[in-house]
N, C-alpha and C. Protein backbone atom coordinates (compact mmCIF):
# COMPACT_ATOMS: atom_id res chain seq x y z
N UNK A 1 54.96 34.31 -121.72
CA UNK A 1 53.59 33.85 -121.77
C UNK A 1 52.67 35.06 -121.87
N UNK A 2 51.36 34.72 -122.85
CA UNK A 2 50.67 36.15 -123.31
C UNK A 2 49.40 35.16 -122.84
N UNK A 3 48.52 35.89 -121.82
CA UNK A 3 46.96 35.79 -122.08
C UNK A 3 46.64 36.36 -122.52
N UNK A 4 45.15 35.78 -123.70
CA UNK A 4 44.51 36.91 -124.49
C UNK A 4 42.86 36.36 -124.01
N UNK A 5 42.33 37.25 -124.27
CA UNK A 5 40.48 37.30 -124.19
C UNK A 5 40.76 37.53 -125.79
N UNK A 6 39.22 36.94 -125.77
CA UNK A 6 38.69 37.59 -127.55
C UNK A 6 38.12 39.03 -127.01
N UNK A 7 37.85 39.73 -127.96
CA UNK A 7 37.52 41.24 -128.26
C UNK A 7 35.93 41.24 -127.08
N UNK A 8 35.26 40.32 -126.80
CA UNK A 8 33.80 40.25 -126.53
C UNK A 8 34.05 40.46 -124.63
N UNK A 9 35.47 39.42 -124.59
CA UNK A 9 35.12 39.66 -123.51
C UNK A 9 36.43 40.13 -122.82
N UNK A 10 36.96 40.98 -123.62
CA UNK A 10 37.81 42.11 -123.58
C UNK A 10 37.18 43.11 -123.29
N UNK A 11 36.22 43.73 -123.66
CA UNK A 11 35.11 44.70 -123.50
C UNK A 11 34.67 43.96 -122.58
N UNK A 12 33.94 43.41 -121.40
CA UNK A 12 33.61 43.06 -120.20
C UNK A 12 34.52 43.22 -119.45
N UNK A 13 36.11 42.93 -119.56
CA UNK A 13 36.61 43.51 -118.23
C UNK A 13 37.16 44.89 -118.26
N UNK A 14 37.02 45.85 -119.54
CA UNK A 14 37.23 47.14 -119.01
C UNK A 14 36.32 47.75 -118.84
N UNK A 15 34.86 47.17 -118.53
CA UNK A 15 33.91 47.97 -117.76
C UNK A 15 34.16 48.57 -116.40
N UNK A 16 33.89 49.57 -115.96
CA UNK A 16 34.22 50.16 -114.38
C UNK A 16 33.20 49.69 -113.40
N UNK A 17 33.64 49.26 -112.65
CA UNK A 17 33.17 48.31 -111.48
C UNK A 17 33.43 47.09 -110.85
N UNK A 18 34.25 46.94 -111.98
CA UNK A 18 34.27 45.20 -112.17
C UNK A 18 35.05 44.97 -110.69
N UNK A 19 35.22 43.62 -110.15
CA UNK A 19 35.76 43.09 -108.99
C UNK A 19 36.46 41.98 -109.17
N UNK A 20 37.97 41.95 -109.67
CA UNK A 20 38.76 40.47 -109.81
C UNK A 20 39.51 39.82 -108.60
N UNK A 21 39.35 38.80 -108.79
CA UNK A 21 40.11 38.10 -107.75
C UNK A 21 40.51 36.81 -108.51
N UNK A 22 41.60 36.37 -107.88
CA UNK A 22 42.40 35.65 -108.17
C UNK A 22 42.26 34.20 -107.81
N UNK A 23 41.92 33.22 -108.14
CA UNK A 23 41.33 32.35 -107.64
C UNK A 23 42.51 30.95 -108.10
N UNK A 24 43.61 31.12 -108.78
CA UNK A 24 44.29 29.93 -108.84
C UNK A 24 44.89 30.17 -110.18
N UNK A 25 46.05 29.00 -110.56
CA UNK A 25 46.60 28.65 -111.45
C UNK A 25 45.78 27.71 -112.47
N UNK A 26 46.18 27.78 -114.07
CA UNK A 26 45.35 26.41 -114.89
C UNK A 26 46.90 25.33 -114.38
N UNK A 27 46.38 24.53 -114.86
CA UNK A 27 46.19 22.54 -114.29
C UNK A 27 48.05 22.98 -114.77
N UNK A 28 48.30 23.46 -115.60
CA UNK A 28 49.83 23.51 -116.08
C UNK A 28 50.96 24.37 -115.37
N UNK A 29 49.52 25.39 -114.49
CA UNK A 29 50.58 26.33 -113.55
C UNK A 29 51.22 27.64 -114.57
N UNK A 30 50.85 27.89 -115.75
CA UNK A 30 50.90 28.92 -116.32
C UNK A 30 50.49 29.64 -116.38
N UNK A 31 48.99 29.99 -116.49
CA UNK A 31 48.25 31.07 -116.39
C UNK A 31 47.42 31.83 -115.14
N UNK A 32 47.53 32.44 -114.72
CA UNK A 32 46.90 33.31 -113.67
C UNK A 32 45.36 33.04 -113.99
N UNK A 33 44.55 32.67 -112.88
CA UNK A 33 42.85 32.84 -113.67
C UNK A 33 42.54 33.35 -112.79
N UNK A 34 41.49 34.14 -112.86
CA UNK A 34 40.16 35.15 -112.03
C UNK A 34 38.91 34.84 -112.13
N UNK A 35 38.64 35.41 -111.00
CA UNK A 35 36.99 35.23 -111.02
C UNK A 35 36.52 37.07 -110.87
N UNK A 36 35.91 37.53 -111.66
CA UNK A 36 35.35 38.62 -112.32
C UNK A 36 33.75 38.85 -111.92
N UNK A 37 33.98 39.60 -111.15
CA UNK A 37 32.33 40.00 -110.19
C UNK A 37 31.87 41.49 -111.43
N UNK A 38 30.96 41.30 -111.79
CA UNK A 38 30.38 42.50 -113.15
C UNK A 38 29.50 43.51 -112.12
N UNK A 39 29.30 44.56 -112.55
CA UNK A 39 28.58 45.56 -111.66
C UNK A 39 26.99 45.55 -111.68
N UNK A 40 26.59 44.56 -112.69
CA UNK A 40 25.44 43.71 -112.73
C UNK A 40 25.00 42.86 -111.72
N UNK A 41 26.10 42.06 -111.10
CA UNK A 41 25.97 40.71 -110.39
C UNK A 41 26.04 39.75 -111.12
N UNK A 42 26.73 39.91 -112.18
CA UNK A 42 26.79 38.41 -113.03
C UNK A 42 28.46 38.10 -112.69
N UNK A 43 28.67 36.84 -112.26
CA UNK A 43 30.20 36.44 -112.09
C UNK A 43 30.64 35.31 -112.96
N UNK A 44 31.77 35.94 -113.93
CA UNK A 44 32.43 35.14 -114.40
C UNK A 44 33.77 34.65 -114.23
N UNK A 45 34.12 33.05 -114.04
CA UNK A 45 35.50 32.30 -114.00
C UNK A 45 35.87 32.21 -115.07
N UNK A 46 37.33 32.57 -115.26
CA UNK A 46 38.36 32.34 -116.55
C UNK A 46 38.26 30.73 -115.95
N UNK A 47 38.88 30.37 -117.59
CA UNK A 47 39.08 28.59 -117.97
C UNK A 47 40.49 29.02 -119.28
N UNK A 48 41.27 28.07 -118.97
CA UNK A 48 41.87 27.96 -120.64
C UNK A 48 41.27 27.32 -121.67
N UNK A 49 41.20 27.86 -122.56
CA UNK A 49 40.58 27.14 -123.76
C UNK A 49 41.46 26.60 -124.73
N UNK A 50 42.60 27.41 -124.99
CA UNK A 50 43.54 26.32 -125.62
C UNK A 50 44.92 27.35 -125.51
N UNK A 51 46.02 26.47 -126.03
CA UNK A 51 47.36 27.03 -126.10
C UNK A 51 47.99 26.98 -127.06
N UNK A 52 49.07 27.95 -127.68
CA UNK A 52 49.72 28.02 -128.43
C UNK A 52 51.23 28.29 -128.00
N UNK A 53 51.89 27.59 -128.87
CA UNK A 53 53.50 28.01 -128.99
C UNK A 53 54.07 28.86 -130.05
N UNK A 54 54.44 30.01 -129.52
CA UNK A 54 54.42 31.20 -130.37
C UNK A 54 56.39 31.64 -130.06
N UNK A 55 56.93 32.41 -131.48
CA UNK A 55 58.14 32.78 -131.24
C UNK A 55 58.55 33.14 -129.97
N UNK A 56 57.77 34.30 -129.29
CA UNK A 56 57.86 34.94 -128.13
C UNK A 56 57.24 33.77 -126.83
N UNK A 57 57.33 32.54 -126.95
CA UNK A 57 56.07 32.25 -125.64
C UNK A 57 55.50 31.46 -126.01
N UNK A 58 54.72 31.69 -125.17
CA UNK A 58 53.09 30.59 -124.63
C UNK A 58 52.37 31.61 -125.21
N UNK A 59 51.37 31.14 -125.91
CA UNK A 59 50.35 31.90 -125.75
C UNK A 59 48.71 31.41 -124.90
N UNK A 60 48.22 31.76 -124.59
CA UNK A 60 47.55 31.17 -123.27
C UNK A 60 45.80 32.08 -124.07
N UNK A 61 44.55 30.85 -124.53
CA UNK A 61 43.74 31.73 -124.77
C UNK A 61 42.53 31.52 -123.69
N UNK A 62 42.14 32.56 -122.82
CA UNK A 62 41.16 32.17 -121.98
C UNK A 62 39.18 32.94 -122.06
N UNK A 63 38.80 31.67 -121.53
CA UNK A 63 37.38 32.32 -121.72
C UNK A 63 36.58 32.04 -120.39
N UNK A 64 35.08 32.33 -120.22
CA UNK A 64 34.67 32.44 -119.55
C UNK A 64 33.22 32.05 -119.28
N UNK A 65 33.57 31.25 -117.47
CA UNK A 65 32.10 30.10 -117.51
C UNK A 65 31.32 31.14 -116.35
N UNK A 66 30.20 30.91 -116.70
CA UNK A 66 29.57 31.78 -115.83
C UNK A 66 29.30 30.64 -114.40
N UNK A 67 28.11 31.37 -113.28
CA UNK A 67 28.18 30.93 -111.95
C UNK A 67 27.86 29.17 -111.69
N UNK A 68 27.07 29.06 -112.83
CA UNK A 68 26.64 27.41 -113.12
C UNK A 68 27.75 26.49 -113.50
N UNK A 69 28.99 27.26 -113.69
CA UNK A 69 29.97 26.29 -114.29
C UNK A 69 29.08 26.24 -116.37
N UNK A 70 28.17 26.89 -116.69
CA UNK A 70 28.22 26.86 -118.38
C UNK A 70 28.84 28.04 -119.06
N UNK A 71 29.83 27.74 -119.97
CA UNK A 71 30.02 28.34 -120.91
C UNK A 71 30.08 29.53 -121.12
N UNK A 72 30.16 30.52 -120.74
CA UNK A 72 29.51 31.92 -121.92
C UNK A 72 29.92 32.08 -123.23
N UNK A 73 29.39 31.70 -123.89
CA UNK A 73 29.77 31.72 -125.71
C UNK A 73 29.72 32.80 -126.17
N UNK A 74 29.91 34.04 -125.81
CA UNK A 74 30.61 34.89 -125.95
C UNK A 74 31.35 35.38 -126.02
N UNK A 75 32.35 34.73 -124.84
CA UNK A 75 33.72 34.91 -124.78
C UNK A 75 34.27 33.80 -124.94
N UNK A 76 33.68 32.78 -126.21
CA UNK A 76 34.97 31.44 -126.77
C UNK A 76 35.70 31.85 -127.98
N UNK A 77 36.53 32.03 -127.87
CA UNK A 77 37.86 31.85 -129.20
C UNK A 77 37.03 31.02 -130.25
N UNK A 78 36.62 31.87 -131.56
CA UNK A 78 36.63 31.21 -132.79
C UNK A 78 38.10 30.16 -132.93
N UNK A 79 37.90 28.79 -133.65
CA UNK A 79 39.18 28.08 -134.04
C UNK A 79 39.73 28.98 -135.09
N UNK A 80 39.44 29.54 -136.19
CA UNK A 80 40.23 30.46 -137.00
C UNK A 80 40.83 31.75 -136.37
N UNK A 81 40.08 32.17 -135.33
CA UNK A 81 40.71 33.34 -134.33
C UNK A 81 42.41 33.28 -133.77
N UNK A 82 42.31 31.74 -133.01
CA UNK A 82 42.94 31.47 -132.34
C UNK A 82 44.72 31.26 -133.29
N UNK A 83 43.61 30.80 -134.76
CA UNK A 83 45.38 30.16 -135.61
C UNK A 83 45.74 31.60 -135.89
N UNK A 84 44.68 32.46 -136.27
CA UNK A 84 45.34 33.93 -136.85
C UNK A 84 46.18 34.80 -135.64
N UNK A 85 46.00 34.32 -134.62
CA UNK A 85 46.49 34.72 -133.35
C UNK A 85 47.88 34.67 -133.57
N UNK A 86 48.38 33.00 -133.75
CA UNK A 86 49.66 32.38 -133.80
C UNK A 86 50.50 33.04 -135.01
């Protein structure tokens, strides 16, 4: 099994400061998710956004809802992203 971020918010967690914690499994028990404290004060929760079955695996693509529970559309997987992934 491979988690991936898109590139956007790949660059958000190798900022220095950041604070992860581990906050649970997705609903399938495959993927590890975090909750990501920014050196801003902005906190974002991983979500799965979708899955793939790949030679090697799972592939597992995750993104990120900010403190309201909305979205950050920043870090959603384009649908053409995700097939070029596979």
């Amino acid at each position: 099994m491979l988690v991936c971020h898109n590139g956007w918010a790949t660059d958000i967690l190798l900022l220095s400061g950041i604070r992860s914690k581990l906050i649970g499994r997705s609903e399938d028990s495959f993927a590890r998710l975090y909750r990501h404290k920014l050196p801003d004060g902005r906190v974002f929760t991983e979500f799965v956004q979708g899955r793939a079955n790949v030679k090697s695996g799972l592939l597992i693509f995750v993104a990120f809802k900010d403190e309201q529970g909305n979205v950050v559309k920043e870090s959603l997987w384009k649908e053409s992203s995700m097939k070029s992934e596979v």
